[in-house]
N, C-alpha and C. Protein backbone atom coordinates (compact mmCIF):
# COMPACT_ATOMS: atom_id res chain seq x y z
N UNK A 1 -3.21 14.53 -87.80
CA UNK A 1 -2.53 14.33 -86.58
C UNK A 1 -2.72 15.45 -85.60
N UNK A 2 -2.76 16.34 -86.09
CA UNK A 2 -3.54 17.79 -85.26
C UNK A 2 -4.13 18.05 -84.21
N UNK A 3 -5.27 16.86 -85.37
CA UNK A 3 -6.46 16.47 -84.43
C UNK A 3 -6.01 15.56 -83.58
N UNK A 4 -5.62 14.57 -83.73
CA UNK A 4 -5.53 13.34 -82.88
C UNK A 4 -4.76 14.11 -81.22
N UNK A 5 -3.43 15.24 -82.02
CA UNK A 5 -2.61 15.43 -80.78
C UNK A 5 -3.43 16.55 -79.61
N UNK A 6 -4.90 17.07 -80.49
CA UNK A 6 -5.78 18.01 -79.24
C UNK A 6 -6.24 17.24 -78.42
N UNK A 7 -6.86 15.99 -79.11
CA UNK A 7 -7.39 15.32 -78.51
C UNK A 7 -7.17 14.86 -77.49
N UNK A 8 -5.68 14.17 -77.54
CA UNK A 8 -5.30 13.62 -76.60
C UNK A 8 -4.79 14.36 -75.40
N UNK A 9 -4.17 15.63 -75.56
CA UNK A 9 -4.00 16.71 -74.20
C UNK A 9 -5.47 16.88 -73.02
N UNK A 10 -6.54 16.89 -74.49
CA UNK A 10 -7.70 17.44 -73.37
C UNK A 10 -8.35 15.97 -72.68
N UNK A 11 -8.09 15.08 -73.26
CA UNK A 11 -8.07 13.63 -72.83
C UNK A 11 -7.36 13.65 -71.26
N UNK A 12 -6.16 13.74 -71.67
CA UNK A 12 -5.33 13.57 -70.57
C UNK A 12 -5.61 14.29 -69.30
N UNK A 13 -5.95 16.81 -69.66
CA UNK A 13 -6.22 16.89 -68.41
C UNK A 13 -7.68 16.50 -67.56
N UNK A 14 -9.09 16.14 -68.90
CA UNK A 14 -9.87 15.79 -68.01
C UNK A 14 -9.67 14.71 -67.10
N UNK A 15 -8.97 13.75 -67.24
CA UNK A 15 -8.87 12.27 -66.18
C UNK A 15 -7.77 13.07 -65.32
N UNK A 16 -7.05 13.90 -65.12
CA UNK A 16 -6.24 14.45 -64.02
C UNK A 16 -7.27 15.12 -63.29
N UNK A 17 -8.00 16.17 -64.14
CA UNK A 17 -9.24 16.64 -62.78
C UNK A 17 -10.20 16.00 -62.42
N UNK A 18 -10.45 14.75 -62.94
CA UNK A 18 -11.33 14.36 -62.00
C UNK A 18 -10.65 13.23 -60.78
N UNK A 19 -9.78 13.16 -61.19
CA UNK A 19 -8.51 12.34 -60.05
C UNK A 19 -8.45 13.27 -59.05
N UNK A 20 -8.42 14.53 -59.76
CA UNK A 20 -7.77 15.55 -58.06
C UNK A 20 -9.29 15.21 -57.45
N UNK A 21 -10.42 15.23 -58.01
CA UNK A 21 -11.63 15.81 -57.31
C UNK A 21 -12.04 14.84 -56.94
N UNK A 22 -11.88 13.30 -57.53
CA UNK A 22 -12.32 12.37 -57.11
C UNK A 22 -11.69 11.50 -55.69
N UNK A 23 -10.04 12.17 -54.95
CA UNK A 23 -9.88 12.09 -53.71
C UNK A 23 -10.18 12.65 -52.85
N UNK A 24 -10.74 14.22 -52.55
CA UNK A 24 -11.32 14.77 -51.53
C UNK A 24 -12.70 14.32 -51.68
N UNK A 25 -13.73 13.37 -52.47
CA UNK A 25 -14.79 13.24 -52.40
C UNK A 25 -14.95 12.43 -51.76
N UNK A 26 -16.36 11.98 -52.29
CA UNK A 26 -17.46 10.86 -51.17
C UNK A 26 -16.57 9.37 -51.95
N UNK A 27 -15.97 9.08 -52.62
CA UNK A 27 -15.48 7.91 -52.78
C UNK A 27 -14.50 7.72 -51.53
N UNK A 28 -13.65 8.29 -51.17
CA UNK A 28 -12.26 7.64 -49.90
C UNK A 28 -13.97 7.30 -48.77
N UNK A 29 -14.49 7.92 -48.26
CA UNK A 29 -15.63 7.67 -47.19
C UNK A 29 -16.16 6.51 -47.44
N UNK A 30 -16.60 6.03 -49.03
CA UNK A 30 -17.23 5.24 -49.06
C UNK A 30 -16.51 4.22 -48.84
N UNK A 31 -15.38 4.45 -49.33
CA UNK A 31 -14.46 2.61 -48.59
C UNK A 31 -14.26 2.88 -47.26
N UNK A 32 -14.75 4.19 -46.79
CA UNK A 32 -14.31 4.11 -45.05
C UNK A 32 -15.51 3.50 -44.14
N UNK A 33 -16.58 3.61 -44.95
CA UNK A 33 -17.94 3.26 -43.98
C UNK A 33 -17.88 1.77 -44.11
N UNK A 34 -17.49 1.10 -45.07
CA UNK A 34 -17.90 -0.50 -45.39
C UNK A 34 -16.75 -0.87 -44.21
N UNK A 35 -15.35 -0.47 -44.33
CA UNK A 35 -14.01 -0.97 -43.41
C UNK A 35 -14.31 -0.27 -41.99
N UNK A 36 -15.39 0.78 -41.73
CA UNK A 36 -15.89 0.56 -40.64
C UNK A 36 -17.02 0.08 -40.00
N UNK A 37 -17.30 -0.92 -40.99
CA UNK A 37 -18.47 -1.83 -40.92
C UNK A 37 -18.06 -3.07 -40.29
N UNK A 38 -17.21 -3.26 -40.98
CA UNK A 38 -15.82 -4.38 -40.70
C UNK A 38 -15.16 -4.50 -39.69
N UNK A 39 -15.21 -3.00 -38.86
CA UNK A 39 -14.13 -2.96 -37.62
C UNK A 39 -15.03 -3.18 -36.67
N UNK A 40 -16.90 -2.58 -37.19
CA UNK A 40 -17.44 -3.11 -35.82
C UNK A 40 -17.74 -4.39 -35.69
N UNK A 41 -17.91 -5.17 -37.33
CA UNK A 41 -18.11 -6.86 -36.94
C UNK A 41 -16.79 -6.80 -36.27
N UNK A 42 -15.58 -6.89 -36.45
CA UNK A 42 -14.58 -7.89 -35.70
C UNK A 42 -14.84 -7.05 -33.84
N UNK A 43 -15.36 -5.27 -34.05
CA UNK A 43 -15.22 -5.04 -32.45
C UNK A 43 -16.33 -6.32 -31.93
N UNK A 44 -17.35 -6.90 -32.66
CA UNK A 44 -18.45 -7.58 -31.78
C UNK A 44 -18.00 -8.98 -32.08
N UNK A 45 -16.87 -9.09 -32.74
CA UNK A 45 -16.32 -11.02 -32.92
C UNK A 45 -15.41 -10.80 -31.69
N UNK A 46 -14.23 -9.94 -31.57
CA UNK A 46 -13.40 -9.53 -30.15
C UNK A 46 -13.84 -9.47 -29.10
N UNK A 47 -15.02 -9.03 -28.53
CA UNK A 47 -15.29 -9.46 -27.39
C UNK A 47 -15.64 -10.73 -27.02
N UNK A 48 -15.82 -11.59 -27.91
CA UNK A 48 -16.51 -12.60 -27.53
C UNK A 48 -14.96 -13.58 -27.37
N UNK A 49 -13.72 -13.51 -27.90
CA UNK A 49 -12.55 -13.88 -27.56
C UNK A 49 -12.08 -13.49 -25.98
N UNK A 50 -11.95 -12.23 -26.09
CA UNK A 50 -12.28 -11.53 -24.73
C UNK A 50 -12.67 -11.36 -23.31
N UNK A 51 -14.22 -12.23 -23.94
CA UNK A 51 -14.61 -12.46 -23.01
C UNK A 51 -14.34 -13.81 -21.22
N UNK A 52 -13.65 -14.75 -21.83
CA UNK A 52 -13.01 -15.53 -21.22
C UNK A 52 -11.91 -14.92 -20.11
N UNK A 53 -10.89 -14.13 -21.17
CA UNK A 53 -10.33 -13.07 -20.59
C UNK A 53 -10.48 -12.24 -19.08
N UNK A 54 -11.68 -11.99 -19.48
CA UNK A 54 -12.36 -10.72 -18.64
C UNK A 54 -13.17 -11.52 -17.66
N UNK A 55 -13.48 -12.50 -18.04
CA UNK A 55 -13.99 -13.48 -16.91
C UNK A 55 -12.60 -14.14 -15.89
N UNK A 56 -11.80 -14.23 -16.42
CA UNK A 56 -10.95 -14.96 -15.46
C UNK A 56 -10.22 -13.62 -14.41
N UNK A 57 -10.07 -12.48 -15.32
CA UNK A 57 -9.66 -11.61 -14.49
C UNK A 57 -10.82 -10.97 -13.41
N UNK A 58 -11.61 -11.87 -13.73
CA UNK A 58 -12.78 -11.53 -12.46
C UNK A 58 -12.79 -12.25 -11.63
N UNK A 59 -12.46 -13.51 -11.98
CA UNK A 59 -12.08 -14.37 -10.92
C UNK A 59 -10.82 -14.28 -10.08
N UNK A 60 -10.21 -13.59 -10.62
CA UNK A 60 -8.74 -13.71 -10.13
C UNK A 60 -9.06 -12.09 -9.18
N UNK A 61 -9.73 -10.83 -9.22
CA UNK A 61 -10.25 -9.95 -8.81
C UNK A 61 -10.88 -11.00 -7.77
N UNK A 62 -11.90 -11.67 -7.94
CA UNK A 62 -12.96 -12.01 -7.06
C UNK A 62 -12.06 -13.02 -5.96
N UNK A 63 -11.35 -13.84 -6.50
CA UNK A 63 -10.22 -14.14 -5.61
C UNK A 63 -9.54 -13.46 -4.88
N UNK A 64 -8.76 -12.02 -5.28
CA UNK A 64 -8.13 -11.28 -4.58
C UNK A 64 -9.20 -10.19 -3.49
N UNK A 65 -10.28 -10.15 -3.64
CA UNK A 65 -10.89 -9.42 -2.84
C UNK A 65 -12.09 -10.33 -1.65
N UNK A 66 -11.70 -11.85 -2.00
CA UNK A 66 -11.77 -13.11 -1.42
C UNK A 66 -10.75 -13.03 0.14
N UNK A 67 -9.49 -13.02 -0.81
CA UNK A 67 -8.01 -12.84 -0.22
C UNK A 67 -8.09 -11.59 1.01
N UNK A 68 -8.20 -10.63 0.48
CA UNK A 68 -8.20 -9.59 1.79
C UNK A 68 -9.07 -9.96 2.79
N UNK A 69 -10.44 -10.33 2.14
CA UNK A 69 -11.88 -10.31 3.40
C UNK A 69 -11.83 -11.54 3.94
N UNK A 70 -10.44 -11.98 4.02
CA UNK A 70 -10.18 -13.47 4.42
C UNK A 70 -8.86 -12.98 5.51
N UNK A 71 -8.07 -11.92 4.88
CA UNK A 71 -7.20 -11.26 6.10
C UNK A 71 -7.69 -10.75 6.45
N UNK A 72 -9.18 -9.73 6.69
CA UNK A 72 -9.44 -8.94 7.48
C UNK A 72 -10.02 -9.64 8.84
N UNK A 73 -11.03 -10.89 8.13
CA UNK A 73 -11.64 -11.95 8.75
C UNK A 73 -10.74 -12.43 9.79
N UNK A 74 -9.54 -13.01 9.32
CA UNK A 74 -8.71 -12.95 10.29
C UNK A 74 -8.09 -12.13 11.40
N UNK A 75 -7.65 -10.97 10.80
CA UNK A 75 -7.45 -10.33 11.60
C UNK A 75 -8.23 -9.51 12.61
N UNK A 76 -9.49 -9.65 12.69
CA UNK A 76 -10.76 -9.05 13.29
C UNK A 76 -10.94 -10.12 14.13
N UNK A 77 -10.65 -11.48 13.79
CA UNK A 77 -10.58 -13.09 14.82
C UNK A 77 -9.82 -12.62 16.22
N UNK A 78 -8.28 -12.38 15.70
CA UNK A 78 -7.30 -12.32 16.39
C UNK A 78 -7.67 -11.67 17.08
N UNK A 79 -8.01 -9.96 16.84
CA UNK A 79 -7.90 -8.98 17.74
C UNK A 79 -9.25 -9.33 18.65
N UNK A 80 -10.11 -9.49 18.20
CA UNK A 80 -11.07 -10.50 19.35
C UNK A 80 -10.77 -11.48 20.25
N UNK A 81 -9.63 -12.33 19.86
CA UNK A 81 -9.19 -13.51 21.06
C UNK A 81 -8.37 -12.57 21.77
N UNK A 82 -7.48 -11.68 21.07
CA UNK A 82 -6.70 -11.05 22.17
C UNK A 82 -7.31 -10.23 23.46
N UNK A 83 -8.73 -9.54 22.70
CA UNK A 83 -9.51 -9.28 23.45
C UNK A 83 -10.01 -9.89 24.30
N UNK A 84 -10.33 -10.70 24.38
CA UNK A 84 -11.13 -11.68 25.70
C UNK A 84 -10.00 -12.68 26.20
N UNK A 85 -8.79 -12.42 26.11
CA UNK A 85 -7.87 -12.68 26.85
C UNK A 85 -7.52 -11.99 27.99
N UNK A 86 -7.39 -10.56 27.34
CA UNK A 86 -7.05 -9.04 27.78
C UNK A 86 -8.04 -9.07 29.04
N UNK A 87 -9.40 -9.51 28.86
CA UNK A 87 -10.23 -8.94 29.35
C UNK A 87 -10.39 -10.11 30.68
N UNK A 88 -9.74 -11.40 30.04
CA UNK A 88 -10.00 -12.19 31.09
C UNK A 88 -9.02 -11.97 32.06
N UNK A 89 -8.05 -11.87 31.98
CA UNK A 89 -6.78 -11.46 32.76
C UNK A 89 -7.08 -10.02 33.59
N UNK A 90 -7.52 -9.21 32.65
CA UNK A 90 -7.73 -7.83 33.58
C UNK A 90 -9.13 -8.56 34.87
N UNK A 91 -10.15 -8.87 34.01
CA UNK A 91 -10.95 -9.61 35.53
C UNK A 91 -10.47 -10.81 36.13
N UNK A 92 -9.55 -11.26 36.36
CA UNK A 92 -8.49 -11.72 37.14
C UNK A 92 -7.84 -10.65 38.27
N UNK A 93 -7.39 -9.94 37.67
CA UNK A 93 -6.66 -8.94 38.22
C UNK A 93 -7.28 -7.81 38.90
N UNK A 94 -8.68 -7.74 38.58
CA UNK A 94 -9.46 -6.47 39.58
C UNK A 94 -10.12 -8.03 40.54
N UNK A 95 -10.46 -9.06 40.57
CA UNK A 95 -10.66 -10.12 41.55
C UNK A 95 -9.78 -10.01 42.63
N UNK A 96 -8.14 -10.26 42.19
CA UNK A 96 -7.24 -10.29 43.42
C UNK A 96 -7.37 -8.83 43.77
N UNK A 97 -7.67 -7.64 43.25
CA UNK A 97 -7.64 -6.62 44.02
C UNK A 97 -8.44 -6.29 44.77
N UNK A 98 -9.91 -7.07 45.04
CA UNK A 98 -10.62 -6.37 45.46
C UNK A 98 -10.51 -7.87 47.12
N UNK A 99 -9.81 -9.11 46.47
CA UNK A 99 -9.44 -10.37 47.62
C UNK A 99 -8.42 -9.22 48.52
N UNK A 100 -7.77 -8.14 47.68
CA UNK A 100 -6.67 -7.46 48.38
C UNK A 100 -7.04 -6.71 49.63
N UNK A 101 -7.99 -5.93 48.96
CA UNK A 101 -8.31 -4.71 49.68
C UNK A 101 -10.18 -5.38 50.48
N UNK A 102 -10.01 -6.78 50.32
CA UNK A 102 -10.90 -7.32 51.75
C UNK A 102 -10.34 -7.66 52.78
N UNK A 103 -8.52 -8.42 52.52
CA UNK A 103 -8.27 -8.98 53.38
C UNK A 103 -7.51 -7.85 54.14
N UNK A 104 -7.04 -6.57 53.86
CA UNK A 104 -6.72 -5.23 54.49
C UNK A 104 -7.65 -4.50 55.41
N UNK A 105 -9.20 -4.82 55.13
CA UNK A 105 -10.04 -4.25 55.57
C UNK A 105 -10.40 -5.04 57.32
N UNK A 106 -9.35 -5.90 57.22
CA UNK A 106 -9.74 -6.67 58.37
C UNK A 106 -7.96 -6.07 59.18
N UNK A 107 -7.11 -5.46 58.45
CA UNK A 107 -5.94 -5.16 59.16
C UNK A 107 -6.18 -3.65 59.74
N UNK A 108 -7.50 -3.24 58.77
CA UNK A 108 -7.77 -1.77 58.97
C UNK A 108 -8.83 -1.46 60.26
N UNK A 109 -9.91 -2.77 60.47
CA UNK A 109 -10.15 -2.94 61.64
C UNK A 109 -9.60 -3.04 62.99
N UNK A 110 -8.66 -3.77 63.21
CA UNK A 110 -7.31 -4.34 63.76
C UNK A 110 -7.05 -2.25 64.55
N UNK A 111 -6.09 -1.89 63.28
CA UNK A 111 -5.38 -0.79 63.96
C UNK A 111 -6.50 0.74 63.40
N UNK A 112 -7.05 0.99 63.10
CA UNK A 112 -7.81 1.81 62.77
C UNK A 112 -9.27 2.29 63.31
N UNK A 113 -9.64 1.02 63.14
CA UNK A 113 -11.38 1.18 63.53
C UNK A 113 -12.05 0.45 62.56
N UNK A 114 -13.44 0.01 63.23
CA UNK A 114 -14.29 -0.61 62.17
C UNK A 114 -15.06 0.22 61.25
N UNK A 115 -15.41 1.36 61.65
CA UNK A 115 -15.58 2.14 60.62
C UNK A 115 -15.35 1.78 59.26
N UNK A 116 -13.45 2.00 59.55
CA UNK A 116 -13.11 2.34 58.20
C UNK A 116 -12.71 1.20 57.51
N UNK A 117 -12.82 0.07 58.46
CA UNK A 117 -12.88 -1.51 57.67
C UNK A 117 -13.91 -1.89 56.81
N UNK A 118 -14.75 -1.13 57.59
CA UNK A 118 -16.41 -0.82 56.70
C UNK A 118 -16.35 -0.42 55.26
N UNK A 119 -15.35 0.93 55.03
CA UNK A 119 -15.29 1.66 54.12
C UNK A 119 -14.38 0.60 53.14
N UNK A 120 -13.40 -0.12 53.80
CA UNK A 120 -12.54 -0.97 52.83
C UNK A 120 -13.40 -1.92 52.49
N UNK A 121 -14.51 -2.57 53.22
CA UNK A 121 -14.82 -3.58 53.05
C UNK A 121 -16.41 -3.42 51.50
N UNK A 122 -16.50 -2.29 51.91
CA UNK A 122 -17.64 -1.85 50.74
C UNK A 122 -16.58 -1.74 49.21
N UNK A 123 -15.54 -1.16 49.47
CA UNK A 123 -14.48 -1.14 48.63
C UNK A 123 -14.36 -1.77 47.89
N UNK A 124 -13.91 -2.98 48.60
CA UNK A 124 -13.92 -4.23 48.04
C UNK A 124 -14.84 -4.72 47.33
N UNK A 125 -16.09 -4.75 47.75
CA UNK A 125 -17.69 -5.33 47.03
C UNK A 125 -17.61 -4.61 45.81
N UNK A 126 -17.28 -3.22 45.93
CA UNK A 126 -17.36 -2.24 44.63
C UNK A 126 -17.04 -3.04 43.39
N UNK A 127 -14.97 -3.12 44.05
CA UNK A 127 -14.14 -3.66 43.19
C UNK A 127 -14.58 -4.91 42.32
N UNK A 128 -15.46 -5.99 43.78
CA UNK A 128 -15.50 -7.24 43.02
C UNK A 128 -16.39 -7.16 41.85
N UNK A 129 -17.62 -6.29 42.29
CA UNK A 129 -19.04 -6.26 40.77
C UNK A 129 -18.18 -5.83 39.95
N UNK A 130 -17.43 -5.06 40.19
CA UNK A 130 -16.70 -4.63 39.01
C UNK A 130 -16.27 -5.36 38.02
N UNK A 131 -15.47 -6.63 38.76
CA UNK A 131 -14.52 -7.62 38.20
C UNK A 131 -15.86 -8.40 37.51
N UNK A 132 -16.95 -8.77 38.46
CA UNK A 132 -17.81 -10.04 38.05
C UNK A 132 -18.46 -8.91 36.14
N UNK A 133 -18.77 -8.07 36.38
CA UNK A 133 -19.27 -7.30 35.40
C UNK A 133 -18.54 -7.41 33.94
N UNK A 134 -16.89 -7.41 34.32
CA UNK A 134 -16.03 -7.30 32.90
C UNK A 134 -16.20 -8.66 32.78
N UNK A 135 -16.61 -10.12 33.60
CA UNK A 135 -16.14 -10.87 33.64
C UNK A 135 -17.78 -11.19 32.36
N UNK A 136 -18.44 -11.13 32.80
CA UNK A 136 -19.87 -11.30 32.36
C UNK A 136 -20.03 -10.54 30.91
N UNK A 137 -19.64 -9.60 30.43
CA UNK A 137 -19.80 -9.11 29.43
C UNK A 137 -18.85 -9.53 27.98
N UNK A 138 -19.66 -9.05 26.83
CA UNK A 138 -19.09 -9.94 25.73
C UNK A 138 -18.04 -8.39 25.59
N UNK A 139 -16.89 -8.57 24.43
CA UNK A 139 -15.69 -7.44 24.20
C UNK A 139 -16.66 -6.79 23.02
N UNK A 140 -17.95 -7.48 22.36
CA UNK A 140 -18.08 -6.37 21.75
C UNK A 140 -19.38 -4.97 22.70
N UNK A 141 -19.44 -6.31 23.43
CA UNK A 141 -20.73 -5.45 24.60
C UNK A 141 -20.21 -4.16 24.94
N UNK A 142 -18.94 -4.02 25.60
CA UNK A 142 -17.84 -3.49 26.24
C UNK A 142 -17.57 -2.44 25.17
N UNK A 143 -17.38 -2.85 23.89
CA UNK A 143 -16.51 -2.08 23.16
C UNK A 143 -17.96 -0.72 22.67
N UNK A 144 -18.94 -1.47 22.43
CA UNK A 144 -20.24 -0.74 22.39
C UNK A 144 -20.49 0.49 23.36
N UNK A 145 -20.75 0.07 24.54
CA UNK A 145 -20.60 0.90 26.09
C UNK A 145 -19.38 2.00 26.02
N UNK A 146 -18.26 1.64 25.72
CA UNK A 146 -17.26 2.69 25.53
C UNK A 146 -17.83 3.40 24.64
N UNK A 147 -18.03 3.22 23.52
CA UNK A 147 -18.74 4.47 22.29
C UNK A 147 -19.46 5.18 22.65
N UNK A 148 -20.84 4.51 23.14
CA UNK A 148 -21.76 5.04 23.74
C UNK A 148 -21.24 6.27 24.86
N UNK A 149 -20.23 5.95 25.66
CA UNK A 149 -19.94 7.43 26.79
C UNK A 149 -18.76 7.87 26.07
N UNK A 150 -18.62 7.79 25.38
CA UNK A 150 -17.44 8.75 24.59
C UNK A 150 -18.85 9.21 23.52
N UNK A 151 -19.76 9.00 23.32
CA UNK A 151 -21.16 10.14 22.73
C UNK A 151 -21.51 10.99 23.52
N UNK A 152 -22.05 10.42 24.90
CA UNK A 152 -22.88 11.45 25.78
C UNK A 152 -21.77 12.45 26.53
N UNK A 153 -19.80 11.95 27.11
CA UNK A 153 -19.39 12.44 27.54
C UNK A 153 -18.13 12.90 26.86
N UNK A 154 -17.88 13.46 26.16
CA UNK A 154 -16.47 13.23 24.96
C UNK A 154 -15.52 13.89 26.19
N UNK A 155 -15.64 14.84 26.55
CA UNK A 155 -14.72 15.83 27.21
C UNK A 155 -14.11 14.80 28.42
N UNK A 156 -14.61 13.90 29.22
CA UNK A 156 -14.21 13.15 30.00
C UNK A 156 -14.00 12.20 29.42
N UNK A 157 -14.13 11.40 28.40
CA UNK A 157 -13.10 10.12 27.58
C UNK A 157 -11.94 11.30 27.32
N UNK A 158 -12.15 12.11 27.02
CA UNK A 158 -10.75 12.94 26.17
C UNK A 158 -9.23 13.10 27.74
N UNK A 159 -10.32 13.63 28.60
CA UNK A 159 -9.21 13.60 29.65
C UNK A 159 -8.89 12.27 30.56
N UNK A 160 -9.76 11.48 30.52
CA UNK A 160 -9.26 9.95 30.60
C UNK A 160 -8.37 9.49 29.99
N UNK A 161 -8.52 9.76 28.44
CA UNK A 161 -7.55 9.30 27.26
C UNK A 161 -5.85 10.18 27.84
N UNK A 162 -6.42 11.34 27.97
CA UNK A 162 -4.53 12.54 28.68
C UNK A 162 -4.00 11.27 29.32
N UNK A 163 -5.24 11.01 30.45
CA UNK A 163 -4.59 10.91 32.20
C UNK A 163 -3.74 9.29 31.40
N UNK A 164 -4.23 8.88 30.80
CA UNK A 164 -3.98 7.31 30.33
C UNK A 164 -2.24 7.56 29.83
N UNK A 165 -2.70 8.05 28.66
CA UNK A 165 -1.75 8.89 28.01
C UNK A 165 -0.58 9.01 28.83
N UNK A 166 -0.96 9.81 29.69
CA UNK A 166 0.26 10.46 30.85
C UNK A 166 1.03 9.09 31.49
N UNK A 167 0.29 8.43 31.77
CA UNK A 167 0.44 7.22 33.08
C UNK A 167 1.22 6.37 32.17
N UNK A 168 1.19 5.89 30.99
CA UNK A 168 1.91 5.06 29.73
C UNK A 168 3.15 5.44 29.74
N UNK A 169 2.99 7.18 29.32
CA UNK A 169 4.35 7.76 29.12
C UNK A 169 5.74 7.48 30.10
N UNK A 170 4.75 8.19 31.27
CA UNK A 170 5.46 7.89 32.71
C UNK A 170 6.21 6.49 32.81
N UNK A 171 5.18 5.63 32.53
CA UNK A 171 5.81 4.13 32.76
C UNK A 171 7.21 3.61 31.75
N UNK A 172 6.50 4.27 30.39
CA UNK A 172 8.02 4.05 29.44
C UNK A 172 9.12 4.61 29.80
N UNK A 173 8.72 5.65 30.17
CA UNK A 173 10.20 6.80 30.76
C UNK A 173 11.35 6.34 31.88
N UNK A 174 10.12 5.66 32.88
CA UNK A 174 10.32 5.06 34.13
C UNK A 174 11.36 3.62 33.61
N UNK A 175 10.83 3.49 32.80
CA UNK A 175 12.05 1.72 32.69
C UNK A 175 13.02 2.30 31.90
N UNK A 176 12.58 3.20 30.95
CA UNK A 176 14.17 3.20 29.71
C UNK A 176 14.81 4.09 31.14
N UNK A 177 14.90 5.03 32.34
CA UNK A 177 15.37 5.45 33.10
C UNK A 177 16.35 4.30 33.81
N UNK A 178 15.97 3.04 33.86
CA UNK A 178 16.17 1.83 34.91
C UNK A 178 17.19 1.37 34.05
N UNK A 179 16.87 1.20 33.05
CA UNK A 179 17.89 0.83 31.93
C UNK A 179 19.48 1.68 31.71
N UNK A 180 19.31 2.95 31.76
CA UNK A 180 20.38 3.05 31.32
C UNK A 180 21.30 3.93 33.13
């Protein structure tokens, strides 16, 4: 029995050391490479579930960026009709001024001199090409031409922009004044 009971101790600690040695080894890896063999079949079975997914949220993307360039579309419409509204009304409005300052040019003859009926009356011609000119041109023609002398002249758009500036202010000031 001696024997039997050596036996069995040194029995026992060899299968404990090779237990300790056999978990820090290449066995845990080796079930890790096959189960990450496994994770990349299902990563390449998952996309293909996925993929529907990722398609509709492209559509629904491609819809929403549909959606904006459909408000911008619009709103680039609008500000164009308002524009050639703007523009028709303002050449309206330099027309009667320049019908204004023809039919003055004949009151300026009257008490002044012809001379300077002359001077109103060229005035006037000025005014009207003027009017026929905004009247004739497209708003993006117009809007082009402005860029263009705000390139070659910045310093005079800049003090155009003040004097504008100023004349706006003035006018708001001028009514909330009336108002209260």
């Amino acid at each position: 029995m001696a024997v039997d009971q050596e036996k069995k101790p040194t029995a026992r600690k060899a299968p404990a050391k090779k237990a300790a040695a056999k978990k820090p080894t290449a066995r845990k890896p080796a079930t890790r490479k096959p189960a990450a063999k496994k994770t990349a079949a299902k990563k390449t079975s998952t996309p293909k579930p996925s993929a529907p997914l990722k398609a509709g949220a492209t559509r629904a993307a491609a819809s929403k960026s549909n959606a904006g360039a459909d408000i911008k579309d619009r709103a680039i419409n609008k500000a164009r009709s308002t524009a050639n509204d703007g523009k028709a009304k303002a050449g309206e409005a330099i027309g009667t001024l320049s019908e204004m300052i023809e039919n003055s040019a004949k009151t300026i003859d009257e008490n002044v001199g012809e001379k300077y009926g002359d001077y109103a009356r060229s005035a006037a011609d000025a005014v009207s090409s003027f009017a026929e000119k905004v009247n004739a041109k497209d708003v993006d023609t117009m809007v082009e031409d402005a860029r263009e002398f705000v390139r070659k002249k910045p310093a005079v758009a800049i003090g155009a922009a003040a004097v504008v500036g100023l004349l706006i202010s003035r006018l708001i000031k001028s009514g909330t004044d009336d108002r209260s």
